[in-house]
Protein backbone atom coordinates (compact mmCIF):
# COMPACT_ATOMS: atom_id res chain seq x y z
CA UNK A 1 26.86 31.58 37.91
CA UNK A 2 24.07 33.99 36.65
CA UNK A 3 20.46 33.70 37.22
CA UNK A 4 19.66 32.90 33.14
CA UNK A 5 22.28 29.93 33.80
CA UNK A 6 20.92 28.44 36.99
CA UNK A 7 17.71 28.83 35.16
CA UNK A 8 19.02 27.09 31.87
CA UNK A 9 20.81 24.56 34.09
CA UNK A 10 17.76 23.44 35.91
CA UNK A 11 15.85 23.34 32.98
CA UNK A 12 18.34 21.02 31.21
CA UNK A 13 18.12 19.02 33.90
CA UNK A 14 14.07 18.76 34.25
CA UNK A 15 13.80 18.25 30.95
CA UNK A 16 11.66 21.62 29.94
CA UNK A 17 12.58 22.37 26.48
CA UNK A 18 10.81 23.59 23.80
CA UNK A 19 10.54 21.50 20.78
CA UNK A 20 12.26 23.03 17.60
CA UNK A 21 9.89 25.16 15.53
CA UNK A 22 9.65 23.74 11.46
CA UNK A 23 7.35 26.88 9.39
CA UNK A 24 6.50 25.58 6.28
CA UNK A 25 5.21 21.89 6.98
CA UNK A 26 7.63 18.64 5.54
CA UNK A 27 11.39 19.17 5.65
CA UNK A 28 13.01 19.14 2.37
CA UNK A 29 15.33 16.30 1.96
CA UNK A 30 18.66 17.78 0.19
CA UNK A 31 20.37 14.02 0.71
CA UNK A 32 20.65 12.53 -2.80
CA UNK A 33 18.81 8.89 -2.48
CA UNK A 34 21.08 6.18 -2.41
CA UNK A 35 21.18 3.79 -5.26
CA UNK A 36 21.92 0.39 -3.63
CA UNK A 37 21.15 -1.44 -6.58
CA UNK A 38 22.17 -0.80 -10.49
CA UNK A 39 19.79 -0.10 -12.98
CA UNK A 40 19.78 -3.74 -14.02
CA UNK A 41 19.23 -4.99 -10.91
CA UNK A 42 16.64 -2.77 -10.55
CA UNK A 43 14.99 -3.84 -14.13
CA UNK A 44 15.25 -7.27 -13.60
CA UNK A 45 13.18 -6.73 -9.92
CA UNK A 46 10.89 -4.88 -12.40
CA UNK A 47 10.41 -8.12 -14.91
CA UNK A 48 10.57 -11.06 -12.37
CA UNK A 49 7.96 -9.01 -10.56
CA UNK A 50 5.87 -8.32 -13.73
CA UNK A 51 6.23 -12.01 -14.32
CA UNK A 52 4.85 -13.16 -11.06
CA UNK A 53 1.85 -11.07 -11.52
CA UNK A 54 1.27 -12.39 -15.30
CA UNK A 55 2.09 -16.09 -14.58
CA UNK A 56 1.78 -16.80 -11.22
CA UNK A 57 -0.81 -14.08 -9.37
CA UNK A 58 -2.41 -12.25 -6.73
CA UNK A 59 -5.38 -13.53 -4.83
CA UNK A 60 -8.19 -10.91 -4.69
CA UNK A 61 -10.81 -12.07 -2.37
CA UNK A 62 -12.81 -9.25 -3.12
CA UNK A 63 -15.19 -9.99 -6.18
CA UNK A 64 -15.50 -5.90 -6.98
CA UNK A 65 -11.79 -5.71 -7.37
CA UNK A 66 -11.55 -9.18 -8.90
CA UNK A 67 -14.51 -7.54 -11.53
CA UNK A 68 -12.52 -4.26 -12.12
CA UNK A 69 -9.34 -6.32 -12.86
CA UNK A 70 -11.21 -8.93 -15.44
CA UNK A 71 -12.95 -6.17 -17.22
CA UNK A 72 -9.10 -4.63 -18.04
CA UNK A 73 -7.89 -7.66 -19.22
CA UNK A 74 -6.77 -9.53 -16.30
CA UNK A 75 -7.35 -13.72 -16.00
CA UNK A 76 -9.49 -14.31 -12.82
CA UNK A 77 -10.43 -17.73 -11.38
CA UNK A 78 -13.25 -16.80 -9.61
CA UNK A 79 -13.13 -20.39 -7.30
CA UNK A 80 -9.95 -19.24 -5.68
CA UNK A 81 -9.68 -15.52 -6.43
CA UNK A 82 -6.50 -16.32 -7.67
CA UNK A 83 -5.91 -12.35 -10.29
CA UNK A 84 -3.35 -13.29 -13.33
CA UNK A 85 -2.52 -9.53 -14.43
CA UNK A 86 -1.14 -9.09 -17.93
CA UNK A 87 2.17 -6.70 -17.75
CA UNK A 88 0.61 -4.32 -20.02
CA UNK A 89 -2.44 -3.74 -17.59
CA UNK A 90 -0.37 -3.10 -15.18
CA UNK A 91 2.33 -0.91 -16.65
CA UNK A 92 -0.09 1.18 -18.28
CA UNK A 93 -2.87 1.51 -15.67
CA UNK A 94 0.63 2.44 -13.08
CA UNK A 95 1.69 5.17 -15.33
CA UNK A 96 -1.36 7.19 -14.92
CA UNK A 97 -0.67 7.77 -11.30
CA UNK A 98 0.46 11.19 -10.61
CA UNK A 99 4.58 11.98 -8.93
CA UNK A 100 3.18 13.85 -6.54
CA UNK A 101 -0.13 15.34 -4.72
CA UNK A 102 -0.78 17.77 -2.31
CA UNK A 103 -3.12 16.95 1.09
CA UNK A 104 -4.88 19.54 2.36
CA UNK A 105 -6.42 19.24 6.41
CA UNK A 106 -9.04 21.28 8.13
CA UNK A 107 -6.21 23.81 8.68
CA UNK A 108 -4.88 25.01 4.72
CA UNK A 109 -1.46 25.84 7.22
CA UNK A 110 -0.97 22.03 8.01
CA UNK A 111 -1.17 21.47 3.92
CA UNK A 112 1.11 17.94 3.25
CA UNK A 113 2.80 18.21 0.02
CA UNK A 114 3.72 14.85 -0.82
CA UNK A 115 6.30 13.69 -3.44
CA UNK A 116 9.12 15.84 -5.09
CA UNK A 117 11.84 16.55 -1.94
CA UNK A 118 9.69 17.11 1.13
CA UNK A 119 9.47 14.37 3.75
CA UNK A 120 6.86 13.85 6.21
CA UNK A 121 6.78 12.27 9.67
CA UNK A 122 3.72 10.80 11.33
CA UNK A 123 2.77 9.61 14.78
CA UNK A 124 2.61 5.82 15.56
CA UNK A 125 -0.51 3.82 14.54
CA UNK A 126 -2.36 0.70 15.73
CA UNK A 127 -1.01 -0.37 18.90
CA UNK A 128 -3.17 -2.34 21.02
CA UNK A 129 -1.12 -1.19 23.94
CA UNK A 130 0.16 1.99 25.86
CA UNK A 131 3.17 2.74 28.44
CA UNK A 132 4.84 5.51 29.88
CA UNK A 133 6.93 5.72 32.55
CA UNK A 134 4.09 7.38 35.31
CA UNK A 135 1.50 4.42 34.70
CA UNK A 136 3.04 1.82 33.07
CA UNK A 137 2.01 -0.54 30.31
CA UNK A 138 -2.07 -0.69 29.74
CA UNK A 139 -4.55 -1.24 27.02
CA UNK A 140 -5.78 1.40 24.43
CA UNK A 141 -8.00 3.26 25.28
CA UNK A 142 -9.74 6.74 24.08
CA UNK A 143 -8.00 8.28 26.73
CA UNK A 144 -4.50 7.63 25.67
CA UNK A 145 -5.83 7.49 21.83
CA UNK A 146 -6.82 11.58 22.86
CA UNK A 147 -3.26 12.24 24.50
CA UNK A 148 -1.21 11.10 21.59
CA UNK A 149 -3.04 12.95 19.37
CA UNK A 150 -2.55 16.02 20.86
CA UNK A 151 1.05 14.99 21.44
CA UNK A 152 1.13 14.85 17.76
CA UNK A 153 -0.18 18.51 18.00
CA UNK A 154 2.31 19.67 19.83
CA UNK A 155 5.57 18.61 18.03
CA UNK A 156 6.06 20.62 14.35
CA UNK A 157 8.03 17.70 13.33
CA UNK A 158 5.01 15.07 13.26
CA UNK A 159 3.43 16.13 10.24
CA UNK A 160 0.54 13.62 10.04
CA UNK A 161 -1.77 11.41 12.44
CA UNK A 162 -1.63 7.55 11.93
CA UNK A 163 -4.74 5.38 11.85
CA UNK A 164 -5.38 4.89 15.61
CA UNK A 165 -2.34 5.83 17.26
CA UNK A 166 -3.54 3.28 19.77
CA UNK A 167 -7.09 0.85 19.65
CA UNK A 168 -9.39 2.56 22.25
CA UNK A 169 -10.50 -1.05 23.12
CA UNK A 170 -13.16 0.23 25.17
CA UNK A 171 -15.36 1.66 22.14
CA UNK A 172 -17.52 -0.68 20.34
CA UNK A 173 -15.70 -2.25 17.18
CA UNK A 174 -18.24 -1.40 14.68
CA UNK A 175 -18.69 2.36 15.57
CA UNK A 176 -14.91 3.35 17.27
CA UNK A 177 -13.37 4.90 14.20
CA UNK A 178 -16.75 7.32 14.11
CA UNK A 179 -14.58 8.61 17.50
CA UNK A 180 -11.50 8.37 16.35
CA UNK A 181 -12.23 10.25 13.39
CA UNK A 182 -13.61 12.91 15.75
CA UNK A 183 -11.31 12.90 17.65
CA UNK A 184 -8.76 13.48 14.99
CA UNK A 185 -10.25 16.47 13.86
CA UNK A 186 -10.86 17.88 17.09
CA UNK A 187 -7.72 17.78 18.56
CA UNK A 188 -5.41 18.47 15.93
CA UNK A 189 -5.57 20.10 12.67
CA UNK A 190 -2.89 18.05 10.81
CA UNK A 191 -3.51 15.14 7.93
CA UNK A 192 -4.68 12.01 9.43
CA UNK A 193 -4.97 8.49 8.09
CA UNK A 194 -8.45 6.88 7.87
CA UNK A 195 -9.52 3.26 8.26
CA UNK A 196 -9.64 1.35 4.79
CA UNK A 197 -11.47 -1.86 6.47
CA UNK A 198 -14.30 -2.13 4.38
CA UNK A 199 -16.23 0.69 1.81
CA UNK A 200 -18.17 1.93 5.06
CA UNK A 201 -15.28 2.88 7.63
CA UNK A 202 -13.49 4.60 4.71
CA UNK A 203 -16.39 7.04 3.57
CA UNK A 204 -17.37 7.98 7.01
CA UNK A 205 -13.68 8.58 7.27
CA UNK A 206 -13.76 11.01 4.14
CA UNK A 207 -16.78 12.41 4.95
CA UNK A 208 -15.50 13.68 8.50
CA UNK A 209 -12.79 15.30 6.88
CA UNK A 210 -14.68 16.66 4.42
CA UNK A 211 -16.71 18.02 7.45
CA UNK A 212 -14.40 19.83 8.93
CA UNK A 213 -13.00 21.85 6.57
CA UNK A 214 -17.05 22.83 5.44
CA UNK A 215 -16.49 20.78 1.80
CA UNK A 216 -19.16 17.84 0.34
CA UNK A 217 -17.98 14.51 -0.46
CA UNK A 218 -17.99 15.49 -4.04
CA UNK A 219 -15.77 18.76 -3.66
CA UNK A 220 -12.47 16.93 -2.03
CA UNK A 221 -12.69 14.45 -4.80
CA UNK A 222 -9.84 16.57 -6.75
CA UNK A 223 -8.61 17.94 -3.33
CA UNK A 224 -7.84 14.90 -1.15
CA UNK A 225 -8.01 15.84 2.63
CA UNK A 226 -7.18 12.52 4.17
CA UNK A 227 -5.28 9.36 3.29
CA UNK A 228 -4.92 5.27 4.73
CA UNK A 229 -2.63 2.20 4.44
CA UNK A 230 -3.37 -0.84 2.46
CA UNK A 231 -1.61 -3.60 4.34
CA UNK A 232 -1.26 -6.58 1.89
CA UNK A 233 -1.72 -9.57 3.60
CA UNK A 234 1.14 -11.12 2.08
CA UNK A 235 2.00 -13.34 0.27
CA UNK A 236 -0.39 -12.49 -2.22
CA UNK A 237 -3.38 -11.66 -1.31
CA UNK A 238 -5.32 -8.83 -0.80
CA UNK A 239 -8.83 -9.85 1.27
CA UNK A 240 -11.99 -8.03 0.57
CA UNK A 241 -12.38 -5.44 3.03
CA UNK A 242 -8.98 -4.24 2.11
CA UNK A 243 -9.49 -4.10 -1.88
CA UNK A 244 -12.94 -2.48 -1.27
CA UNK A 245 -11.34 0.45 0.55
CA UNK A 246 -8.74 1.02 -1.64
CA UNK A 247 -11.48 1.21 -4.29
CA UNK A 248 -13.45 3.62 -1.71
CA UNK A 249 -10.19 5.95 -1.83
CA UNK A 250 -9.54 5.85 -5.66
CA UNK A 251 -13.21 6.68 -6.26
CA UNK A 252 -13.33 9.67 -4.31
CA UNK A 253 -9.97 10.77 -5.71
CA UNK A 254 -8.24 10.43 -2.36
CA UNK A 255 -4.92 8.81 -1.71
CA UNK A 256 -3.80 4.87 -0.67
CA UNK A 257 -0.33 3.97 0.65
CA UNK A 258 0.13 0.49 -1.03
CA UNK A 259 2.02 -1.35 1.56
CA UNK A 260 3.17 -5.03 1.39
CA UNK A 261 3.86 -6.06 5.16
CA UNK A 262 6.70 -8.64 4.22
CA UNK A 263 9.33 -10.41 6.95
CA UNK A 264 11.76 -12.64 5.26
CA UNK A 265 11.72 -15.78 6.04
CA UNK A 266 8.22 -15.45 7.22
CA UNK A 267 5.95 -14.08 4.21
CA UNK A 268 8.98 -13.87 1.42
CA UNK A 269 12.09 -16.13 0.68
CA UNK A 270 14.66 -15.18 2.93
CA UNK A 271 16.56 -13.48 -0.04
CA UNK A 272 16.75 -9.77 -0.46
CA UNK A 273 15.92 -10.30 -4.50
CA UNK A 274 13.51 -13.01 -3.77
CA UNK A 275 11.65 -10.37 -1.00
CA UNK A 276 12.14 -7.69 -3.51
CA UNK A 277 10.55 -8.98 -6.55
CA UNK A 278 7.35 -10.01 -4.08
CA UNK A 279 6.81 -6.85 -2.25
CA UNK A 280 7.47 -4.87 -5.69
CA UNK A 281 4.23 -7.51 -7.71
CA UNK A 282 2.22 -7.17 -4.26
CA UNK A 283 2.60 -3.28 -4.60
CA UNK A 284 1.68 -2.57 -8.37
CA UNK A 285 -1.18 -5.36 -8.50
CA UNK A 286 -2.96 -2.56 -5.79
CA UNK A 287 -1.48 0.27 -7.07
CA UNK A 288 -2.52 -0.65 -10.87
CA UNK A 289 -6.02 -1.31 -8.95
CA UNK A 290 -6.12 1.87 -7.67
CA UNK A 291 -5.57 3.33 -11.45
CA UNK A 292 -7.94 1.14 -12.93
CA UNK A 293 -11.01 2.76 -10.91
CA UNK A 294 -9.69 6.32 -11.51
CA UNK A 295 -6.60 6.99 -13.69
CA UNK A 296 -4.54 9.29 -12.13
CA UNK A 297 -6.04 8.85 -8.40
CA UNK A 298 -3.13 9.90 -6.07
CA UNK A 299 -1.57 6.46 -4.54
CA UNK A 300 1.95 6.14 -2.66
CA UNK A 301 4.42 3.09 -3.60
CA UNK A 302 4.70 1.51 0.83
CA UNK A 303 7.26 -1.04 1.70
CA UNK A 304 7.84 -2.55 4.60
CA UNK A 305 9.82 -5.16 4.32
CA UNK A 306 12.36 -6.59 7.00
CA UNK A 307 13.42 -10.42 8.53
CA UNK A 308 12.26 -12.43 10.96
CA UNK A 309 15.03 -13.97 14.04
CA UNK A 310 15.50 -17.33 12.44
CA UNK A 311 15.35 -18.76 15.96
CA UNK A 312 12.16 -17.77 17.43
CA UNK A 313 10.04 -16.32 14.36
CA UNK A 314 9.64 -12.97 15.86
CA UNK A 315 9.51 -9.87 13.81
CA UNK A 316 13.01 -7.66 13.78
CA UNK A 317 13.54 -3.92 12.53
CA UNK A 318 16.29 -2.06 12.02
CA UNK A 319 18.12 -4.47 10.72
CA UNK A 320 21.01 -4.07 8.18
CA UNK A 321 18.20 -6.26 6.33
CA UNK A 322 15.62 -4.17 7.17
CA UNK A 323 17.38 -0.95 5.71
CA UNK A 324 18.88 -2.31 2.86
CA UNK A 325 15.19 -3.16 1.99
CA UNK A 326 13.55 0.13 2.27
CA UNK A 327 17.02 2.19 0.11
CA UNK A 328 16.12 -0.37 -2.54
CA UNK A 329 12.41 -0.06 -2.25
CA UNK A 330 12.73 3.31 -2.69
CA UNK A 331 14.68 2.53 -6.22
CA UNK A 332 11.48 1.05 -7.62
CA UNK A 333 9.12 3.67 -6.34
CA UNK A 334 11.36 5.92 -8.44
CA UNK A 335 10.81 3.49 -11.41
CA UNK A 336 7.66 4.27 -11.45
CA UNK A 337 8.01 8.07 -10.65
CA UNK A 338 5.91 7.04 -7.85
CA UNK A 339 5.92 8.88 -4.03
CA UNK A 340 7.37 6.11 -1.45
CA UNK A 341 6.25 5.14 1.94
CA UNK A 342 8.88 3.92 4.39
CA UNK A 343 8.47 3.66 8.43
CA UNK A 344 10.56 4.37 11.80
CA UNK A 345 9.82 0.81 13.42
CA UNK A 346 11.87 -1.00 16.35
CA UNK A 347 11.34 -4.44 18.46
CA UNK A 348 12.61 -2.95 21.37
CA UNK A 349 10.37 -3.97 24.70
CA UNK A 350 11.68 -1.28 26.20
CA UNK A 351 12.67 2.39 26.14
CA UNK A 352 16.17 1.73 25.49
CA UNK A 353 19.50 1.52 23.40
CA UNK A 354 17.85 -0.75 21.55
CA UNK A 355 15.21 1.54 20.42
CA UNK A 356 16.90 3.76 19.44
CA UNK A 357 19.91 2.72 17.18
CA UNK A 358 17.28 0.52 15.69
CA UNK A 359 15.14 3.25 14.94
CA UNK A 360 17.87 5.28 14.07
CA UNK A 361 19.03 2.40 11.22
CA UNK A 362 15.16 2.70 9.82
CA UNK A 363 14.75 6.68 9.81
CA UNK A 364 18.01 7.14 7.94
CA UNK A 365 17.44 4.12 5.61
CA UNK A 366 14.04 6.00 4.56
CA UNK A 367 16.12 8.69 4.09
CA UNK A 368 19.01 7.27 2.20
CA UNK A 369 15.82 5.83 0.20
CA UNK A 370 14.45 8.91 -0.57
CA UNK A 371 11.29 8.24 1.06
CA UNK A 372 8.42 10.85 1.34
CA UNK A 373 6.24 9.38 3.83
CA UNK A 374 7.92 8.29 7.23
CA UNK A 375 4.74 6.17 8.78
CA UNK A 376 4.96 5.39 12.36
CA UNK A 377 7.75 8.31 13.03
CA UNK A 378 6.94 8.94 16.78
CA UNK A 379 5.96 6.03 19.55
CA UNK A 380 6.67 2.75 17.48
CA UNK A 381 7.87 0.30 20.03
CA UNK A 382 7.71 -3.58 20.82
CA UNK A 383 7.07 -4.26 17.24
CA UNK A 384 3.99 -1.99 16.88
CA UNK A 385 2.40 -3.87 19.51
CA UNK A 386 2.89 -0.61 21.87
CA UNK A 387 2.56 3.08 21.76
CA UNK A 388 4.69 4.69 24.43
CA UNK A 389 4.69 8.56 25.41
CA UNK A 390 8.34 8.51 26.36
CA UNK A 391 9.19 6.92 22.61
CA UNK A 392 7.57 9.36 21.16
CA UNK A 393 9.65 11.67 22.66
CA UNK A 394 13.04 10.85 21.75
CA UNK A 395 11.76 10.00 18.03
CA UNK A 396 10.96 13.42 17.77
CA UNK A 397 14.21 14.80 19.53
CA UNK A 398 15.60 12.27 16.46
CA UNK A 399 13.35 13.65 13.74
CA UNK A 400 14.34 17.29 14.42
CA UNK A 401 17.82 16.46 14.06
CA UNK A 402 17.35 15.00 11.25
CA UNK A 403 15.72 17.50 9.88
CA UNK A 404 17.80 19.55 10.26
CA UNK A 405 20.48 17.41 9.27
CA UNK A 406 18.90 16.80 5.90
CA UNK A 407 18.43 20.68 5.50
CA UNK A 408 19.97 22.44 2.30
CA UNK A 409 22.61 24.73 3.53
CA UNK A 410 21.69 28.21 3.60
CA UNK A 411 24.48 29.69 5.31
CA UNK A 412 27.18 28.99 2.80
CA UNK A 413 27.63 31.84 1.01
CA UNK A 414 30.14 34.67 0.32
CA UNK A 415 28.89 36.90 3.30
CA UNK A 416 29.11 33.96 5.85
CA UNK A 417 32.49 32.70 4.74
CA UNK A 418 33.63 36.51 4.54
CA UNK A 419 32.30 37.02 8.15
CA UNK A 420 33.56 33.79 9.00
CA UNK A 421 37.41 35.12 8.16
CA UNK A 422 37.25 38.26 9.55
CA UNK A 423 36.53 36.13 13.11
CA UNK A 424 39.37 34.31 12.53
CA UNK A 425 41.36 36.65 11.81
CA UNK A 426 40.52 38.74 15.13
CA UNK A 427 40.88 36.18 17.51
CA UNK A 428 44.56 35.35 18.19
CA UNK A 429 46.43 31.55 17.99
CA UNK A 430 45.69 29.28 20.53
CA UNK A 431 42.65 31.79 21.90
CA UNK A 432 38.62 31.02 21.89
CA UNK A 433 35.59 32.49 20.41
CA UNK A 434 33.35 32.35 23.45
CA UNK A 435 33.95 36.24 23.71
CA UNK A 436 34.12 36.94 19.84
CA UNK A 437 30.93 39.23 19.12
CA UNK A 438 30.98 36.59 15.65
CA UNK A 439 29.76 34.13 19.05
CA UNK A 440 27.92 36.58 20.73
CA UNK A 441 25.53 37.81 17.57
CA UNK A 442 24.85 34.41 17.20
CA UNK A 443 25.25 31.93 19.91
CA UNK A 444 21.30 31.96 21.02
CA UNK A 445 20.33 30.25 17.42
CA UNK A 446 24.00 29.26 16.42
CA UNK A 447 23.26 25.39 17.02
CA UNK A 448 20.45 22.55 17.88
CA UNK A 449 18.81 23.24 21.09
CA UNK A 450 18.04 19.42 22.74
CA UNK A 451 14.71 18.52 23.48
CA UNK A 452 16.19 15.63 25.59
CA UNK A 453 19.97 15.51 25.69
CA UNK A 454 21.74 16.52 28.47
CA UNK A 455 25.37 17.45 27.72
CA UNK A 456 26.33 17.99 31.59
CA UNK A 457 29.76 16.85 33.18
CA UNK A 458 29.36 13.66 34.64
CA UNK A 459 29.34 15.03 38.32
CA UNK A 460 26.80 17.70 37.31
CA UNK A 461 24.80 15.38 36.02
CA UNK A 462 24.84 13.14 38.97
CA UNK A 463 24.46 15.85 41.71
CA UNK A 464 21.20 16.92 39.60
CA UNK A 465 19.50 13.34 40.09
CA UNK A 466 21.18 11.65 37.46
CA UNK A 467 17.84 11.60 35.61
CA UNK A 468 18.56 9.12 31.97
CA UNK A 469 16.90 9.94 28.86
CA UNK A 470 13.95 8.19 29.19
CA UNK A 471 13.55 10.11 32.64
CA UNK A 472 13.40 13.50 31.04
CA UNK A 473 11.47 12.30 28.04
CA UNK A 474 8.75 12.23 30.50
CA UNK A 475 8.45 15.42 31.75
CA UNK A 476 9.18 16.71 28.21
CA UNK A 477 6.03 15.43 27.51
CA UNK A 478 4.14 16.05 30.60
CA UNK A 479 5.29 19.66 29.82
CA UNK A 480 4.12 19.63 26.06
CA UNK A 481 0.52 18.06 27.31
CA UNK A 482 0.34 21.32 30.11
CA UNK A 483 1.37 23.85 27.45
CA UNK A 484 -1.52 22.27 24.40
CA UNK A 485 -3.59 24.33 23.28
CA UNK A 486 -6.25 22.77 20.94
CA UNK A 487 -6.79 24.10 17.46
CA UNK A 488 -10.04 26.18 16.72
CA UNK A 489 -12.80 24.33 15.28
CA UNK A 490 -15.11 26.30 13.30
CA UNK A 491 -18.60 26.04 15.28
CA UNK A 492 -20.53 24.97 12.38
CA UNK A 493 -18.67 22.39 11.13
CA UNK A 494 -18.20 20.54 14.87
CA UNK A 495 -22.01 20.78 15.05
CA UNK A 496 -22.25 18.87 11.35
CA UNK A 497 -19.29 16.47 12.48
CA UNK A 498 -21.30 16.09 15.92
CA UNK A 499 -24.49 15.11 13.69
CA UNK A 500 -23.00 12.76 11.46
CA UNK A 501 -21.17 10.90 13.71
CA UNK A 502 -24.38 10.45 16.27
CA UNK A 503 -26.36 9.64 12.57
CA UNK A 504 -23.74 6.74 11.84
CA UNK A 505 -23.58 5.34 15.30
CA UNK A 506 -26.69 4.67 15.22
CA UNK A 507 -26.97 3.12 11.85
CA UNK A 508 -24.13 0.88 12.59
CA UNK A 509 -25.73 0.16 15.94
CA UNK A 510 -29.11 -0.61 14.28
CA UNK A 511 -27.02 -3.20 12.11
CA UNK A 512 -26.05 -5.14 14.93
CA UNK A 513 -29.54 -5.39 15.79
């Protein structure tokens, strides 16, 4: 055996690969969606859903929102909040969003175009809890919030930063984000998602984006820098703090993922129409919202919708339920010629099986639905309740094979199939092309290099420690974390981001006071 394969063997075994390398930011899906539902299925969603809006309603506990939506035309009982939205306020205020917008970070590189056939992947967000395999399962805190963000820095394949890819439950509640923020900017130089709790959280984060790349509040207005969720609180109701941040975000021309968080059987009917037509009013009453403030604000069409066990209540994902769901989700967003939200999300307690064929079912199902924002990508586990490191890991050894899966082919053309032939034709029946110099030109780049498999012999394998995926997902990221290099800041703008987040700690601080 040579020294480059003793070398290449041991480092298969340890785990010390390289993650693939993606120039050019978001994959292009070349995977025609699926259509899981005919076009008058697909209508009728459209009608029922229009119909619950018109007849039925939305609460909007918010009385700015529930203002913007009785000055268009909608009937609002202001007693109970309870938003009857005529079909024609919402069809017409929905067409004036745009099919597509570009993001653009502190880094123009990391630009996120979003809509058309590019697909993004993001890091996990909101975990209250941590594990990896070295110290086991612990709170958030800024620490780990820190690490996973420069985790996120070192994969190509994790395209944007969630909101708090864990809570850093140490931080005060009122004035954490201020750090987060910071810390998003600091140490990475990708998209991140901002906190839409409230007017306040969701300027400051605008502002620190706007920071960072040396721009005023007013000059990203028609170049959004930054983005957040809008978690429904379903059924049918959107609370204050959420409505006023989604206001915050169309405002300042920056973009809102509309997301209904529905489990059937829990917060829908247990039917797949029934959960359809809910999820589909939930999303255009915010999304028409989000229009009504500023036509033609960028917003993103979010579903997640999936079923609950029917014996204990608990929340399950990647479900046959789960992805039929999101493909058909992703039917509607197309309705609208709207960009679509979907997620990578698993129950699993544990870095297992489990996790991944169930995250496996939801990353293809957002694919099969044509889905151009893939929230929680990398580190989803126990039902979002946990962030792990090792997770992380084998999501993104999933996402880069997927992307390149996904990939349109580029070497299908005359020359390859011509050079493919003349191989052939030089290598005699019942022979091998290890020695063909059609192998040899190519074999360093012919195929996916792992970031994680190991494709040993069974014997090899167990005389080199036997070490199981979740084993070598942690030194794959214990390697990443000793190889980071953080992005350069310009000087000036991390002395104005310093400045405004010491300015609005201590505002918030005094308001506690």
């Amino acid at each position: 055996m040579t020294r480059r394969a003793r070398d290449e063997r041991t480092a298969r075994r340890e785990g010390r690969r390289r993650p693939a390398t993606f120039a050019g930011g978001p994959p292009v899906n070349s995977f025609a969606p699926v259509e899981l539902l005919d076009e008058e299925q697909v209508t009728a969603i459209h009608d029922a859903s229009l119909r619950l809006l018109e007849d039925v309603g939305v609460e909007f506990m918010g009385t700015a929102a529930r203002a913007v939506l009785a000055e268009a035309g909608a009937l609002v009982d202001e007693e109970t909040g309870l938003t009857r939205i005529p079909r024609e306020v919402v069809e017409h205020a929905v067409a004036s969003a745009p099919a597509e917008f570009t993001m653009t970070p502190r880094n123009p590189a990391r630009q996120l175009v979003v809509g058309g056939d590019r697909i993004a992947f993001g890091l996990v967000a909101g975990p209250p809890t941590v594990h990896d395999r070295v110290r086991g399962r612990r709170t958030g805190n800024f620490d780990d919030y820190v690490t996973l963000v420069k985790l996120a820095h070192c994969f190509d394949v994790i395209h944007f930063v969630g909101n708090q890819p864990t809570a850093p439950q140490e931080l005060p509640p009122r004035t954490r984000h201020l750090d987060t923020y910071r810390a998003n900017v600091t140490y990475t130089d990708r998209v991140f998602h901002c906190s839409a709790i409230g007017r306040d959280r969701t300027l400051d984060g605008i502002e620190v984006t706007a920071l960072s790349r040396g721009l005023t509040l007013e000059e990203v207005v028609d170049d959004p820098c930054v983005f957040t969720i809008i978690s429904v609180n379903s059924p049918r109701r959107f609370d204050e703090a959420m409505s006023d941040g989604l206001m915050t975000m169309a405002e300042h021309g920056q973009p809102a993922v509309v997301t209904p968080f529905t489990l059937m059987g829990a917060m829908t009917p247990v039917t797949l129409a029934a959960a359809l037509v809910q999820q589909n009013a939930e999303a255009l009453a915010g999304i028409a919202l989000t229009q009504l403030v500023r036509p033609g604000a960028p917003v993103v069409y979010g579903a997640f919708t999936s079923n609950v066990d029917m014996r204990s209540g608990a929340p399950a994902f990647g479900t046959p339920e789960n992805a039929r769901a999101t493909i058909a989700a992703g039917q509607l967003a197309r309705r609208y010629g709207l960009p679509y939200r979907a997620s990578n999300a698993s129950a699993s307690n544990a870095v297992d099986a489990q996790a991944a064929y169930e995250s496996q079912m939801s990353i293809w199902s957002a694919v099969l639905g044509g889905a151009h924002l893939v929230y929680h990508g990398a580190g989803w586990m126990e039902g979002g309740l946990t962030a792990s490191f090792e997770k992380l890991v084998l999501d993104v050894e999933m996402l880069q094979m997927l992307a390149m899966t996904i990939a349109p082919a580029t070497s299908v053309d005359q020359h390859e199939i011509d050079d493919g032939l003349a191989a052939i034709a030089a290598v005699p029946t019942g022979g091998h092309f290890f020695g063909s110099p059609h192998t040899l030109a190519r074999y360093e780049t012919a195929f996916y290099e792992p970031l994680v498999s190991n494709w040993q012999n069974y014997e090899s394998w167990e005389a080199d420690g036997a070490f199981t995926a979740e084993a070598r997902a942690t030194r794959v990221w214990q390697e990443a974390l000793e190889r980071y290099e953080q992005p350069p800041l310009d000087p000036e703008a991390a002395e104005r981001l310093d400045a405004f987040v010491e300015r609005r700690t201590l505002e918030l601080r005094d308001v506690d006071h």
